[in-house]
Protein backbone atom coordinates (compact mmCIF):
# COMPACT_ATOMS: atom_id res chain seq x y z
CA UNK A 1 0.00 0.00 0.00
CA UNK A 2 1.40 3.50 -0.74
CA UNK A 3 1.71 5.88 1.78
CA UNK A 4 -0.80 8.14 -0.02
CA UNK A 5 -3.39 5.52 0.26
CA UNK A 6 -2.15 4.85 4.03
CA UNK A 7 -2.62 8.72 4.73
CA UNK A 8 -5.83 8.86 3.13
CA UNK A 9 -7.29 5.83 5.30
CA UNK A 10 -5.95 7.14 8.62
CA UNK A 11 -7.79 10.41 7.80
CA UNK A 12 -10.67 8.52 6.90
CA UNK A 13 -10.86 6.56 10.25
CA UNK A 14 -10.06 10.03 11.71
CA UNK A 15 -13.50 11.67 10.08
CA UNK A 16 -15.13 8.77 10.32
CA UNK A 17 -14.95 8.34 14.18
CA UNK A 18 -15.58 12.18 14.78
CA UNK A 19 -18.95 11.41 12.57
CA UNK A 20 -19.87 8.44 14.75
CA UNK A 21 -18.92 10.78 17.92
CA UNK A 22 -21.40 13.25 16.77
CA UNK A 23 -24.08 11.01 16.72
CA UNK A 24 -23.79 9.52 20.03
CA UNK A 25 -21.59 6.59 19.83
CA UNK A 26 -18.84 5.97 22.54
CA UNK A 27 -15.49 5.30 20.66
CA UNK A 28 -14.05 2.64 22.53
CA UNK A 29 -10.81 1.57 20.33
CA UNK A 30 -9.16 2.95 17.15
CA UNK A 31 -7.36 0.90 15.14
CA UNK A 32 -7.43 -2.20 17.40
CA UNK A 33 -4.83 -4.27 16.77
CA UNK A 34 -3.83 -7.91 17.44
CA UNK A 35 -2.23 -11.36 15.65
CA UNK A 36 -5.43 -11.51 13.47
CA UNK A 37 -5.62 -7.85 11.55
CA UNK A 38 -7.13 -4.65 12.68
CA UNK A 39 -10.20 -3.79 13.49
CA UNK A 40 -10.94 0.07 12.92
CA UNK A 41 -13.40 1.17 15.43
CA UNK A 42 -14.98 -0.43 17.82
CA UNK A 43 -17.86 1.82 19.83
CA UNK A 44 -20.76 1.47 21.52
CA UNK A 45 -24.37 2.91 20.42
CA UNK A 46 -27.44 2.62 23.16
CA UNK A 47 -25.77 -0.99 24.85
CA UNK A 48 -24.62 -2.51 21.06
CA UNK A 49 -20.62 -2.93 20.89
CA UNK A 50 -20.55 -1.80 17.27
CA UNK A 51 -17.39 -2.93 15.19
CA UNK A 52 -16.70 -0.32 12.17
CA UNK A 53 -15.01 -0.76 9.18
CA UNK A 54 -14.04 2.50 7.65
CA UNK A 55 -13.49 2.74 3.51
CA UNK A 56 -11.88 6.04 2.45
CA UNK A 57 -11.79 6.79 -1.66
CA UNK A 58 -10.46 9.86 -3.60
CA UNK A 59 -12.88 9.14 -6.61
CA UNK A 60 -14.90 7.03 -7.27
CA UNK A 61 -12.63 5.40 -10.49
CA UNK A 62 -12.11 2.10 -8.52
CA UNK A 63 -16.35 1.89 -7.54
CA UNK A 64 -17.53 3.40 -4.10
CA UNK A 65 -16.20 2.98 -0.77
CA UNK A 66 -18.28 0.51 0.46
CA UNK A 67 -18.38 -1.73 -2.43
CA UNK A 68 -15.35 -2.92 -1.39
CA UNK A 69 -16.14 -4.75 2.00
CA UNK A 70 -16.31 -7.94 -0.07
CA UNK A 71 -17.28 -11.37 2.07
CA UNK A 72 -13.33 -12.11 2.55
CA UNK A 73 -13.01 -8.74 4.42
CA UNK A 74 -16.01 -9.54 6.08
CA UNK A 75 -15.00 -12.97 7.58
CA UNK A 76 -11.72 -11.50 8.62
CA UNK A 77 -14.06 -9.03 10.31
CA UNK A 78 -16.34 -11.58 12.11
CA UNK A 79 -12.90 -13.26 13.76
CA UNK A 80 -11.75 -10.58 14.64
CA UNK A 81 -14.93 -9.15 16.40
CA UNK A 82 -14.75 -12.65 18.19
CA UNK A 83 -11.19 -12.67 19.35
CA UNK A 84 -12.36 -8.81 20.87
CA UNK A 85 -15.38 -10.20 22.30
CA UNK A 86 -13.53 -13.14 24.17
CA UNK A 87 -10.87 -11.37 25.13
CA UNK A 88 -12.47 -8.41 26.93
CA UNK A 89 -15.42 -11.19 28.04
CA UNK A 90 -18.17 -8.67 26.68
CA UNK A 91 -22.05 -9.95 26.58
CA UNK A 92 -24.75 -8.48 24.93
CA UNK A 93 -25.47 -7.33 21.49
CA UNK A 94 -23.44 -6.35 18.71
CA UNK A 95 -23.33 -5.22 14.55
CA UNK A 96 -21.07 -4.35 12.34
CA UNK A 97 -21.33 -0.88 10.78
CA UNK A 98 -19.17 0.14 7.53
CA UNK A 99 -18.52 3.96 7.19
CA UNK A 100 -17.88 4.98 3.74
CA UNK A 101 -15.52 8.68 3.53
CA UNK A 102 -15.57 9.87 0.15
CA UNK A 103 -13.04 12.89 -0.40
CA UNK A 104 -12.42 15.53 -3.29
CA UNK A 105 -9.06 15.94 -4.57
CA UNK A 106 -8.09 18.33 -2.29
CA UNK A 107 -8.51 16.00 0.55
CA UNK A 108 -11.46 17.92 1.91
CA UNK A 109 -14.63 15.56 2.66
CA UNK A 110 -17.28 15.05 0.23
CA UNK A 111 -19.52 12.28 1.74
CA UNK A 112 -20.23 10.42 4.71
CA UNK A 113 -21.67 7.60 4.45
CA UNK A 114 -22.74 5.11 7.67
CA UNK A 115 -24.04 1.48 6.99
CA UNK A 116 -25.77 0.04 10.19
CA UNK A 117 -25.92 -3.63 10.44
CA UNK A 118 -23.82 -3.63 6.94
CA UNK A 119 -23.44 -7.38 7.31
């Protein structure tokens, strides 16, 4: 991954978790990381742990944001949400969300887009 693309996802997760702020959810982690991946927000919304994926574009040349949580990201996802779950011996209800940041050229935002219960 280029460090453009790098920069542009960290600012992504950045707006992203600001957005999700706004509306009420508690950020509990950013960028959690352990021997399975990364998961990129984890928060809580009214009692649901809510795990976030965050998608950051410049354009929309390679299809939208969001298009590109296929089912392999997805089951990486899942595990991961598991592995979080047992390890911090949470109960209750969760979801996982996918945040879509779509930016203009000049880095400045251009959409926010928030996917409850994505998949």
């Amino acid at each position: 991954m280029t460090v453009k693309k790098q920069l542009l996802g960290r600012l992504g997760e950045s707006v992203a978790a600001r957005y999700l702020y706004s509306k009420g959810f508690i950020i509990i982690h950013q960028n959690f990381r352990c021997r399975l991946g990364e998961i990129d927000i984890i928060a809580r919304e009214k009692g649901v742990t809510v795990f976030v994926e965050v998608r950051s574009r410049c354009g929309s040349s390679y299809g939208l944001p969001q298009e590109s949580v296929v089912i392999k990201k997805q089951v990486k996802l899942r595990k991961l949400a598991q592995y979080y779950i047992a390890r911090y011996a949470l109960t209750g209800d969760f979801r996982f969300d996918v945040v879509a940041v779509m930016f203009e050229q000049d880095n400045s935002i251009k959409l926010i887009e928030h996917f409850r219960n994505a998949f």
